[in-house]
N, C-alpha and C. Protein backbone atom coordinates (compact mmCIF):
# COMPACT_ATOMS: atom_id res chain seq x y z
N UNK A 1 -34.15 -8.77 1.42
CA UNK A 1 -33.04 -9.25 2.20
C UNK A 1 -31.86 -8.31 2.04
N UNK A 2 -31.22 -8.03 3.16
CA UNK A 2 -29.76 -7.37 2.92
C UNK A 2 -29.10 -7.69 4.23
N UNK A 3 -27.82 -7.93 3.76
CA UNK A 3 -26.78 -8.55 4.48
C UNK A 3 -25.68 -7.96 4.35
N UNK A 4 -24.55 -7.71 5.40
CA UNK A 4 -24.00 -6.90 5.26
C UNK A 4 -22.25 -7.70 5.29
N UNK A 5 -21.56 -7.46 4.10
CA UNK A 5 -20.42 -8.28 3.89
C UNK A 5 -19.33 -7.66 4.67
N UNK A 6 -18.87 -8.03 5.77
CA UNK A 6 -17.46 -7.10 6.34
C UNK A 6 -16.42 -8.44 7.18
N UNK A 7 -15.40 -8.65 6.05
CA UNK A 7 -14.44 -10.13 5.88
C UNK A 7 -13.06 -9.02 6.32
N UNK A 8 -12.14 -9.36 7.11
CA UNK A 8 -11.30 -9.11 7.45
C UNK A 8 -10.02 -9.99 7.14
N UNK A 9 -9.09 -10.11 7.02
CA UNK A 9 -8.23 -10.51 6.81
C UNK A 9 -7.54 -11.47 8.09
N UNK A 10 -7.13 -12.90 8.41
CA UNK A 10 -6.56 -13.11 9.23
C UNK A 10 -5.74 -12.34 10.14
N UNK A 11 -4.60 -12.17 9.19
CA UNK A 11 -3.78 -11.28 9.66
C UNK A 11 -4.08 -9.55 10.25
N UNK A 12 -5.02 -9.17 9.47
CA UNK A 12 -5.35 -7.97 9.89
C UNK A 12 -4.61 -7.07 8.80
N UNK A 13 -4.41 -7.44 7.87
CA UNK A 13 -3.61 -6.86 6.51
C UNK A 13 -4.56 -6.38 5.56
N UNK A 14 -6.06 -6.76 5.88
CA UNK A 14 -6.88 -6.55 4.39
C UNK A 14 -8.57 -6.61 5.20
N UNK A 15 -9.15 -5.72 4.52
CA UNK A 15 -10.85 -6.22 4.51
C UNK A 15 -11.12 -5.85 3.57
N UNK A 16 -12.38 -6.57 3.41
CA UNK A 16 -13.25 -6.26 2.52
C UNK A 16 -14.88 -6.28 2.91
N UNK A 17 -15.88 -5.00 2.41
CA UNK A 17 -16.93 -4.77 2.94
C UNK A 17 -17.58 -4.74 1.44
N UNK A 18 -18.94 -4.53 1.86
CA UNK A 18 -20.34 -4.32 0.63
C UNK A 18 -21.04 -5.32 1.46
N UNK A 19 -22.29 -5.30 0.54
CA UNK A 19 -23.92 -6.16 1.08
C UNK A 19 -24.14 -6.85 0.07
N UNK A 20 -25.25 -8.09 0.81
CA UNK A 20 -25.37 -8.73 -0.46
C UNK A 20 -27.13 -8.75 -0.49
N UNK A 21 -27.81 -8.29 -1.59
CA UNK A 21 -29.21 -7.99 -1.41
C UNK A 21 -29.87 -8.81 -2.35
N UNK A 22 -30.98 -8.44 -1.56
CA UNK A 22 -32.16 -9.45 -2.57
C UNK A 22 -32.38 -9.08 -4.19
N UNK A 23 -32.13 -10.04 -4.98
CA UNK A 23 -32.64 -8.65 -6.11
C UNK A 23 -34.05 -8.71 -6.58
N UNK A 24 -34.92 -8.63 -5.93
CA UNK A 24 -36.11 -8.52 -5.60
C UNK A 24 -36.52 -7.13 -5.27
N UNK A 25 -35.47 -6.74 -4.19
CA UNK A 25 -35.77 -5.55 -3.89
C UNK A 25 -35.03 -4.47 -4.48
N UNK A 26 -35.11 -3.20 -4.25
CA UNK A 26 -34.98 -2.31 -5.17
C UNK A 26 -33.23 -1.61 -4.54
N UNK A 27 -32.81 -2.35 -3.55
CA UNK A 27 -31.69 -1.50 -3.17
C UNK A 27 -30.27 -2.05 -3.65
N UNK A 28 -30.13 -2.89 -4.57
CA UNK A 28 -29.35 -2.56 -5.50
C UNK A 28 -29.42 -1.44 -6.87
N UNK A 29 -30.46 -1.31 -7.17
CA UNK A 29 -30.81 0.05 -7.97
C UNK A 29 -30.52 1.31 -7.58
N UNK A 30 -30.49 1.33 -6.07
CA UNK A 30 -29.38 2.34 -5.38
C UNK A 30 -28.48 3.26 -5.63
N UNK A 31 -27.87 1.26 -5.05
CA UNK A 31 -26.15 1.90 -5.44
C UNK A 31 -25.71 1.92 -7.41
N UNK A 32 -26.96 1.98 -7.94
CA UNK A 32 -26.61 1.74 -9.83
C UNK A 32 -27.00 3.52 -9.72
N UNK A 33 -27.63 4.13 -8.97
CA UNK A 33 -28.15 5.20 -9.04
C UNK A 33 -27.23 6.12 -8.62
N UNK A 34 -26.72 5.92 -7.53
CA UNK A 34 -25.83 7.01 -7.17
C UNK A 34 -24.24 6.65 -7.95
N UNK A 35 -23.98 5.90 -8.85
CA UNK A 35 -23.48 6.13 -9.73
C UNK A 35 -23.42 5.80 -11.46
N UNK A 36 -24.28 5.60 -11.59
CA UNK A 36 -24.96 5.74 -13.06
C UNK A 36 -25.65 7.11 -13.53
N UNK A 37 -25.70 8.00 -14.64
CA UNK A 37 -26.35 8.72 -14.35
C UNK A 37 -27.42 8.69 -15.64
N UNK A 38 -27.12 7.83 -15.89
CA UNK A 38 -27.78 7.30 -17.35
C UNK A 38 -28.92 6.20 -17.11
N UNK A 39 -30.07 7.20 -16.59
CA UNK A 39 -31.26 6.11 -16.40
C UNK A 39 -31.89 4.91 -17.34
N UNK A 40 -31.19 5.12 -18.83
CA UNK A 40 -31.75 3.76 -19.71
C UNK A 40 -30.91 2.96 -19.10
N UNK A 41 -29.49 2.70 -19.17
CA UNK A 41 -28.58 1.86 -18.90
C UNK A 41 -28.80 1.15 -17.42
N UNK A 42 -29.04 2.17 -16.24
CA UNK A 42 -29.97 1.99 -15.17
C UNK A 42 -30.68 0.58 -15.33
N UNK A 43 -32.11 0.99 -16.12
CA UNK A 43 -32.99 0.25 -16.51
C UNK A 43 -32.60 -1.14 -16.80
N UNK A 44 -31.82 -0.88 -18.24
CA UNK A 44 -31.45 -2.02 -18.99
C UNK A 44 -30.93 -3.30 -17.72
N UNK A 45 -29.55 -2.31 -17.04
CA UNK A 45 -29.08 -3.70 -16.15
C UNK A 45 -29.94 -4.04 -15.30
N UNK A 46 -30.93 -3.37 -14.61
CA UNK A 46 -32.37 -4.63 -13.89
C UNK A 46 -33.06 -5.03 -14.67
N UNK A 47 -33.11 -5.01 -15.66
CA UNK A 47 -34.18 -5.99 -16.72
C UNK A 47 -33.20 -7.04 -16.65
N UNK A 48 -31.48 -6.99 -17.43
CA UNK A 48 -31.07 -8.23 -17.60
C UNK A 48 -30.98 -9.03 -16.18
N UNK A 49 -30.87 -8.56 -14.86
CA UNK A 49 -30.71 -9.53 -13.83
C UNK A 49 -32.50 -9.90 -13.64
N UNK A 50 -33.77 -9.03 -13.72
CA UNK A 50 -34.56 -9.94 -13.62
C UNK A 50 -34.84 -10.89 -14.46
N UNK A 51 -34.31 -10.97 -15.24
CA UNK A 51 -34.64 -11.92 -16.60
C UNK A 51 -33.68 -12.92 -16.33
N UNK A 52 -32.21 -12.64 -15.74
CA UNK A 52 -31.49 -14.18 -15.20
C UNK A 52 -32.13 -14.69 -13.66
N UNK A 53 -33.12 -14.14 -13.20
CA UNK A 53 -33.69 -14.72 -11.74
C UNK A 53 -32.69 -14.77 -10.97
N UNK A 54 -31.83 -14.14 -10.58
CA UNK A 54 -31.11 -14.04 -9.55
C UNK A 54 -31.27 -14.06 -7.96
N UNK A 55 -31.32 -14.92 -7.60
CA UNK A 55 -31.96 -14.28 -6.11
C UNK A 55 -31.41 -13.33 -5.13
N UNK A 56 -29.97 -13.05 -5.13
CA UNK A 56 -29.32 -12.17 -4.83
C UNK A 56 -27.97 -11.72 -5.07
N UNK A 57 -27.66 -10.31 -5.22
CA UNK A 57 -26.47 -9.67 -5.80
C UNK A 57 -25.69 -9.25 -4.64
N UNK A 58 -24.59 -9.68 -4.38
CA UNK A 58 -23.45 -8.96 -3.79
C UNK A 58 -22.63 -7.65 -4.82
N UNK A 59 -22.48 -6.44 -3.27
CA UNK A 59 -22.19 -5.35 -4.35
C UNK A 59 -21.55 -5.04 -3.28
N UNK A 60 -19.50 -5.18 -3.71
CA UNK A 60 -18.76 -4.81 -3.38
C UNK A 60 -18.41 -3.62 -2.81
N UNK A 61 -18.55 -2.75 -1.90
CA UNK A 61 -17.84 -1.43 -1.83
C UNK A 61 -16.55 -0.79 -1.54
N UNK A 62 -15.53 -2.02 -0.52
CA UNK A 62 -14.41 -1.63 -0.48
C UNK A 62 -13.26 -2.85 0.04
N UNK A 63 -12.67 -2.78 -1.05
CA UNK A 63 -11.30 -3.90 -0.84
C UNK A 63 -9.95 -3.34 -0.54
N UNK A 64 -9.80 -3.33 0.83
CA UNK A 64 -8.36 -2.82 1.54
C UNK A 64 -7.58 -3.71 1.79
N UNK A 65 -5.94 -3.48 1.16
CA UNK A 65 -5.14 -4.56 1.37
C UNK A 65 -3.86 -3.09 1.71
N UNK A 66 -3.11 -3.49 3.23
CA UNK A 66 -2.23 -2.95 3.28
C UNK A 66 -0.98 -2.86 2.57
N UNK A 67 -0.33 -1.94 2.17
CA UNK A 67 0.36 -1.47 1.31
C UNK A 67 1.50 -2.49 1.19
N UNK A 68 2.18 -2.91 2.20
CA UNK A 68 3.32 -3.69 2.50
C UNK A 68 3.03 -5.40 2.34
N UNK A 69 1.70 -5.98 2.30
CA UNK A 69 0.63 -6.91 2.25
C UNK A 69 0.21 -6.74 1.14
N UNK A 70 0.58 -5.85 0.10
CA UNK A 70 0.47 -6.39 -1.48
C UNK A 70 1.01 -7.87 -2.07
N UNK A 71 0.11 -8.04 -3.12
CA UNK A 71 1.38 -8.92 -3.81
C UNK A 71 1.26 -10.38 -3.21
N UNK A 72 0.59 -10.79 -1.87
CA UNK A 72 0.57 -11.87 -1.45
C UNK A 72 -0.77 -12.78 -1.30
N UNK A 73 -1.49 -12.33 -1.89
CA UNK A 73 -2.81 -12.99 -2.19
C UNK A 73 -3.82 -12.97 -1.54
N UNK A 74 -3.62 -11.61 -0.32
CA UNK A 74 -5.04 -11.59 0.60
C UNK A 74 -6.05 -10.92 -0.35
N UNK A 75 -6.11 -9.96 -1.19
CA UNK A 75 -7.08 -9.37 -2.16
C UNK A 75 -7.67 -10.47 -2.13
N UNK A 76 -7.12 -11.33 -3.29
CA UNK A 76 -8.15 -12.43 -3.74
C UNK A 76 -8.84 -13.42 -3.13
N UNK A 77 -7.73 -13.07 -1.78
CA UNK A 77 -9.19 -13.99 -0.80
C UNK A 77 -9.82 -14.15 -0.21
N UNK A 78 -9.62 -12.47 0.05
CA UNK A 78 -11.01 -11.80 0.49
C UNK A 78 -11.91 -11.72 -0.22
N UNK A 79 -11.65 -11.41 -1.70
CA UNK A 79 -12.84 -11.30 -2.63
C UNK A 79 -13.23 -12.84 -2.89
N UNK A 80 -12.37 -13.93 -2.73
CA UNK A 80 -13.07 -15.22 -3.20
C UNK A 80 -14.16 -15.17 -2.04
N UNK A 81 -14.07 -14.49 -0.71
CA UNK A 81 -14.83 -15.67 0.20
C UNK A 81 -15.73 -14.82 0.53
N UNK A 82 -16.07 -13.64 -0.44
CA UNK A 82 -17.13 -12.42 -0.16
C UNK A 82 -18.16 -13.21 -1.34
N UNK A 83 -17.41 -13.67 -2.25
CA UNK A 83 -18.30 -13.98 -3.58
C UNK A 83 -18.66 -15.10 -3.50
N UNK A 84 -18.55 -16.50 -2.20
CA UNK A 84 -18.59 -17.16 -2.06
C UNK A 84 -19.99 -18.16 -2.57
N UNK A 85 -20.70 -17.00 -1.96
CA UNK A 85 -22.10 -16.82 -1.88
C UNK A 85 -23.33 -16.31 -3.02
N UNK A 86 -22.23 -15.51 -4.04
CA UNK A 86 -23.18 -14.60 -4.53
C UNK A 86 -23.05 -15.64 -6.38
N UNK A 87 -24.22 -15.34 -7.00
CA UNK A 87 -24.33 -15.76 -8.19
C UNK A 87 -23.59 -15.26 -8.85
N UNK A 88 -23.91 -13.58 -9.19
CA UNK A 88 -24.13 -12.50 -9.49
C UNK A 88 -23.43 -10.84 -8.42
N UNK A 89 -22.10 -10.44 -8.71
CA UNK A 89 -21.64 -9.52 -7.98
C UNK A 89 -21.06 -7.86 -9.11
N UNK A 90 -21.76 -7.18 -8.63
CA UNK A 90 -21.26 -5.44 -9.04
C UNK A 90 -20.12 -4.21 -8.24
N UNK A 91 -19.66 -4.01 -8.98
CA UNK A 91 -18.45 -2.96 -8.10
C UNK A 91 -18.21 -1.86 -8.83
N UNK A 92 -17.71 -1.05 -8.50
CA UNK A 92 -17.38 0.35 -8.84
C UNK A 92 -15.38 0.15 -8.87
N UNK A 93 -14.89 -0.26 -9.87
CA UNK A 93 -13.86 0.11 -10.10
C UNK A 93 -13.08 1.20 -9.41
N UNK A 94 -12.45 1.56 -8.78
CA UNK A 94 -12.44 3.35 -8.36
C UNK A 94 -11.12 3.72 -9.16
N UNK A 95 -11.20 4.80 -9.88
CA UNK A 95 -9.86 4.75 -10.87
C UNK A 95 -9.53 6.14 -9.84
N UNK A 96 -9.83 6.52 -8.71
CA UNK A 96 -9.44 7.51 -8.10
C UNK A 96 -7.99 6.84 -6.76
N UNK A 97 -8.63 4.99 -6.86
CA UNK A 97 -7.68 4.84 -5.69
C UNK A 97 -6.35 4.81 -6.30
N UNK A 98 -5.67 5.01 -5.12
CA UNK A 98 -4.07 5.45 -5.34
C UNK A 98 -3.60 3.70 -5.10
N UNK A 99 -2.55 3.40 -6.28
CA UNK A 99 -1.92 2.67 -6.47
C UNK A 99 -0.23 2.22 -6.61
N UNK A 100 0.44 0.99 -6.22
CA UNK A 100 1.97 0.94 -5.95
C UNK A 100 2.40 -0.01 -6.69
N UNK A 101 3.77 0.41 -7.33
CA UNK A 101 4.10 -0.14 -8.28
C UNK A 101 3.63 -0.61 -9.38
N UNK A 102 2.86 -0.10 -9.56
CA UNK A 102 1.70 0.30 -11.23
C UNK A 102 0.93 -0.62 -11.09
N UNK A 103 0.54 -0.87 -9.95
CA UNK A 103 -0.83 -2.20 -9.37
C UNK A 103 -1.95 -1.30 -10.73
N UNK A 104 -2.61 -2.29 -11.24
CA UNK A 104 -3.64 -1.56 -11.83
C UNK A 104 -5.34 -2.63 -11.43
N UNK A 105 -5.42 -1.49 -10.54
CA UNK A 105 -6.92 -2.28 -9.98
C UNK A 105 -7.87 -2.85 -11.11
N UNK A 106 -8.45 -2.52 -11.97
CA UNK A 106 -9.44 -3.04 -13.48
C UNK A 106 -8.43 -4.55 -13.37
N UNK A 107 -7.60 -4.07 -13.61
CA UNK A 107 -6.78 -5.64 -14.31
C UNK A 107 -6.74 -6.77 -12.56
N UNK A 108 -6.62 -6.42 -12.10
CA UNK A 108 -7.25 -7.37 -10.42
C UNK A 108 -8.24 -7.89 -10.22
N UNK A 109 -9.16 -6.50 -10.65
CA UNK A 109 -10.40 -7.54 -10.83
C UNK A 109 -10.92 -8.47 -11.64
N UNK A 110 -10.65 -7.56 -12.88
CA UNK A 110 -10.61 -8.70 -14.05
C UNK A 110 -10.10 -10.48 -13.96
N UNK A 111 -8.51 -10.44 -13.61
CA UNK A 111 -8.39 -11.37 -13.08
C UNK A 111 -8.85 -12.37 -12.29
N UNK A 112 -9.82 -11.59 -11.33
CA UNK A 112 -10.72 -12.41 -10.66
C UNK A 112 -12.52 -12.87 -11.11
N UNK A 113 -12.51 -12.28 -12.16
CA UNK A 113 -13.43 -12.93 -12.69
C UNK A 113 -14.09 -11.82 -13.52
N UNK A 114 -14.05 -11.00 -13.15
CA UNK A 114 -15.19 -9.40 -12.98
C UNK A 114 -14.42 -8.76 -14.70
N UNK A 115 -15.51 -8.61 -15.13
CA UNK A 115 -15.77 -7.93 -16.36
C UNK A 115 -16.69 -6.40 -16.29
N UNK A 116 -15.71 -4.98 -17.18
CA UNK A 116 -16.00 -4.25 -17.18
C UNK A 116 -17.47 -4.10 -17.58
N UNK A 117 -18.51 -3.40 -17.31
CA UNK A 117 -19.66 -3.09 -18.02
C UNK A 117 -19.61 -2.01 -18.95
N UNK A 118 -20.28 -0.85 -18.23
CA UNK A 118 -20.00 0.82 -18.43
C UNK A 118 -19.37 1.55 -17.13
N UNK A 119 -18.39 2.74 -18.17
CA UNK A 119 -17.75 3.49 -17.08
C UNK A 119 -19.03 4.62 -16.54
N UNK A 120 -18.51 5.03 -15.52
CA UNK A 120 -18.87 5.88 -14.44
C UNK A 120 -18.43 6.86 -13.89
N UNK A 121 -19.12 7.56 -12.84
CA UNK A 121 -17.56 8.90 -13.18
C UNK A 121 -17.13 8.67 -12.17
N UNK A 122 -17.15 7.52 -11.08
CA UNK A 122 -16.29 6.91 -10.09
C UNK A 122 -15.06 5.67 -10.80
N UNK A 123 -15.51 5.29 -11.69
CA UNK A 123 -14.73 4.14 -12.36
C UNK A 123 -15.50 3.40 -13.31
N UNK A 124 -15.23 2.34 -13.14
CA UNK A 124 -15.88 1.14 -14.43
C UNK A 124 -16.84 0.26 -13.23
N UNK A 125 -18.21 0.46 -13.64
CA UNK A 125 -19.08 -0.63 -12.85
C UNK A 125 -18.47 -1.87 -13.85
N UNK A 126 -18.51 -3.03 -12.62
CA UNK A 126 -17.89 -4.37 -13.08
C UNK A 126 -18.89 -5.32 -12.95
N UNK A 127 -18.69 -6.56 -13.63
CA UNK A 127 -19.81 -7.30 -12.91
C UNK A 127 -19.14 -8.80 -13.00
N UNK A 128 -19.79 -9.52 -12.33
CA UNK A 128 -18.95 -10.45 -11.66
C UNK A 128 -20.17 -11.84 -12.06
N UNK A 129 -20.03 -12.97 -12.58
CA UNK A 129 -18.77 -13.43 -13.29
C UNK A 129 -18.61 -12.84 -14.60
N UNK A 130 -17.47 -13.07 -15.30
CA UNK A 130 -17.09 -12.20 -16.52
C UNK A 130 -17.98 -13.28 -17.92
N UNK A 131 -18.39 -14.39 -17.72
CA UNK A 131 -19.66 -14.63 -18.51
C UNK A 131 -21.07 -14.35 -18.77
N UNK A 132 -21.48 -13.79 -17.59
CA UNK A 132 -22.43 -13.39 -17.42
C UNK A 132 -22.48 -11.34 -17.62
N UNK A 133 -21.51 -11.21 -17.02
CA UNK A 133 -21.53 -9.78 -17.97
C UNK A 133 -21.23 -9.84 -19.17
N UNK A 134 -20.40 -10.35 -19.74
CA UNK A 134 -20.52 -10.04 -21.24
C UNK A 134 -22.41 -10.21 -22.03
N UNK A 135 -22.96 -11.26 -21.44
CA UNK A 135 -24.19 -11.59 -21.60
C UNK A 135 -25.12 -10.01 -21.26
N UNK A 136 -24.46 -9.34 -20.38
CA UNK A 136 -25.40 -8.13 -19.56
C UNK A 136 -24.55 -6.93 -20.61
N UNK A 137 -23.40 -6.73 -21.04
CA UNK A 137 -23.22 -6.00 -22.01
C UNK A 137 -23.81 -6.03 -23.17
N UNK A 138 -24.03 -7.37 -24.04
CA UNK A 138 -24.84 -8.05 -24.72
C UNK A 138 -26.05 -6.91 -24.95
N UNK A 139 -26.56 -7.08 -23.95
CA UNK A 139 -28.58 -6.95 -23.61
C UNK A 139 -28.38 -5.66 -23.59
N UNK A 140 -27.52 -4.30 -22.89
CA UNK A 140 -27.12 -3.64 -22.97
C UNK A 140 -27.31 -2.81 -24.72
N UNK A 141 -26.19 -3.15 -24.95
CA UNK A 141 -26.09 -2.80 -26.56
C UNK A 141 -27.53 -3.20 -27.61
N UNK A 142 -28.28 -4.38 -26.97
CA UNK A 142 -29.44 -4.84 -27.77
C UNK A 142 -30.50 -3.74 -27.36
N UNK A 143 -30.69 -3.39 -26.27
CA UNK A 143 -31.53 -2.84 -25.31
C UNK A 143 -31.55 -0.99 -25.95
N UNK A 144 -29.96 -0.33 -26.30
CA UNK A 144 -29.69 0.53 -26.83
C UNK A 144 -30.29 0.72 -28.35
N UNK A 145 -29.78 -0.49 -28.63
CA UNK A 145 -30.18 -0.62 -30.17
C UNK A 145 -31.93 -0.09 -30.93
N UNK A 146 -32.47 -1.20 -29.75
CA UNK A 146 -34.01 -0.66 -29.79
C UNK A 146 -34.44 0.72 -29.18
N UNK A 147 -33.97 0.95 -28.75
CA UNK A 147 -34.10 2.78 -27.92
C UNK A 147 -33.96 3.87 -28.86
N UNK A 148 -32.91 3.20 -29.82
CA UNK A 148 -32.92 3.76 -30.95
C UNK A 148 -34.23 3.36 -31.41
N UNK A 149 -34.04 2.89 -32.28
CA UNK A 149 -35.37 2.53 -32.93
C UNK A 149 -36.68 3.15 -32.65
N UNK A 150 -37.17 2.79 -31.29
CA UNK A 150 -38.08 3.73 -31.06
C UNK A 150 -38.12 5.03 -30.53
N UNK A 151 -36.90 5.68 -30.66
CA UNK A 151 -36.88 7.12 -30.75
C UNK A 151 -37.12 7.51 -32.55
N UNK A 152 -36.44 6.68 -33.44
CA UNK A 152 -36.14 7.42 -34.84
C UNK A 152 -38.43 7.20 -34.74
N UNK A 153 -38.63 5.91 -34.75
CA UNK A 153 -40.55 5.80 -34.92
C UNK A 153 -40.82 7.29 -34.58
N UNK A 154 -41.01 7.61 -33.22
CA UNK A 154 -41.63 8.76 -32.35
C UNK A 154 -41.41 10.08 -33.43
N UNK A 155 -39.75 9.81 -34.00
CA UNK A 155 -39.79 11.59 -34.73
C UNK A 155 -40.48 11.50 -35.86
N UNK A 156 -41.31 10.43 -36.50
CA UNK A 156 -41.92 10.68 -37.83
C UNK A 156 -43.09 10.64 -37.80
């Protein structure tokens, strides 16, 4: 399944786009691909979503709120009514977008639920809700832990 998220703003002050896919299928691994470059970590985060049965992930790609239309709460409600739907949502932080009056995007999202994972060299993949990533950082670090492990086995 893929569906394609593109929410506009009443006013015409804000959208927000991304898809929301099956996670069944492999095209959220995608977009983990074209910016992850670290194929265990890759790995690790589709093991932890097949292991929570998710049936599908919304994966954010772009939240536009006009400059002058800051500050008044269309962000968040565009992102509430994109996530409306989704269990389970991923984004790419972009620490490249340009920001006003020391808006600091991480801390926006955060606010809205979304917890950092690992950075990227676009930003911080996030994941959405911030209980369930900490759970996927969790598995993460456990997942590392043993990688170790059976690398030190292999050298002896």
């Amino acid at each position: 399944m893929y569906q394609s998220i593109d929410i506009d703003d009443d006013n015409g002050d804000g959208n927000i786009s991304g898809y929301m896919v099956s996670a069944k299928d492999d095209n959220y691994r995608t977009f983990l691909e074209e910016n992850l470059a670290d194929e265990n970590k890759i790995n690790h985060i589709v093991s932890f979503i097949e292991e929570k049965g998710y049936p599908d992930i919304a994966i954010i790609l772009n939240l536009n709120v006009e400059r002058e239309a800051r500050g008044q709460g269309i962000g968040k409600g565009l992102l509430e009514t994109a996530l409306e739907d989704a269990q389970v949502a991923l984004l790419i932080s972009d620490k490249h977008e340009s920001q006003i009056r020391s808006f600091v995007l991480n801390k926006f999202y955060e606010n809205a639920g979304f917890e950092k994972i690992v950075n990227t060299s676009g930003g911080y993949l996030m994941c959405y809700p911030s209980d369930d990533a900490l759970q996927l950082k969790d598995h993460i670090k456990e997942c590392e832990k043993n990688d170790k492990k059976k690398l030190k086995k292999m050298k002896i």
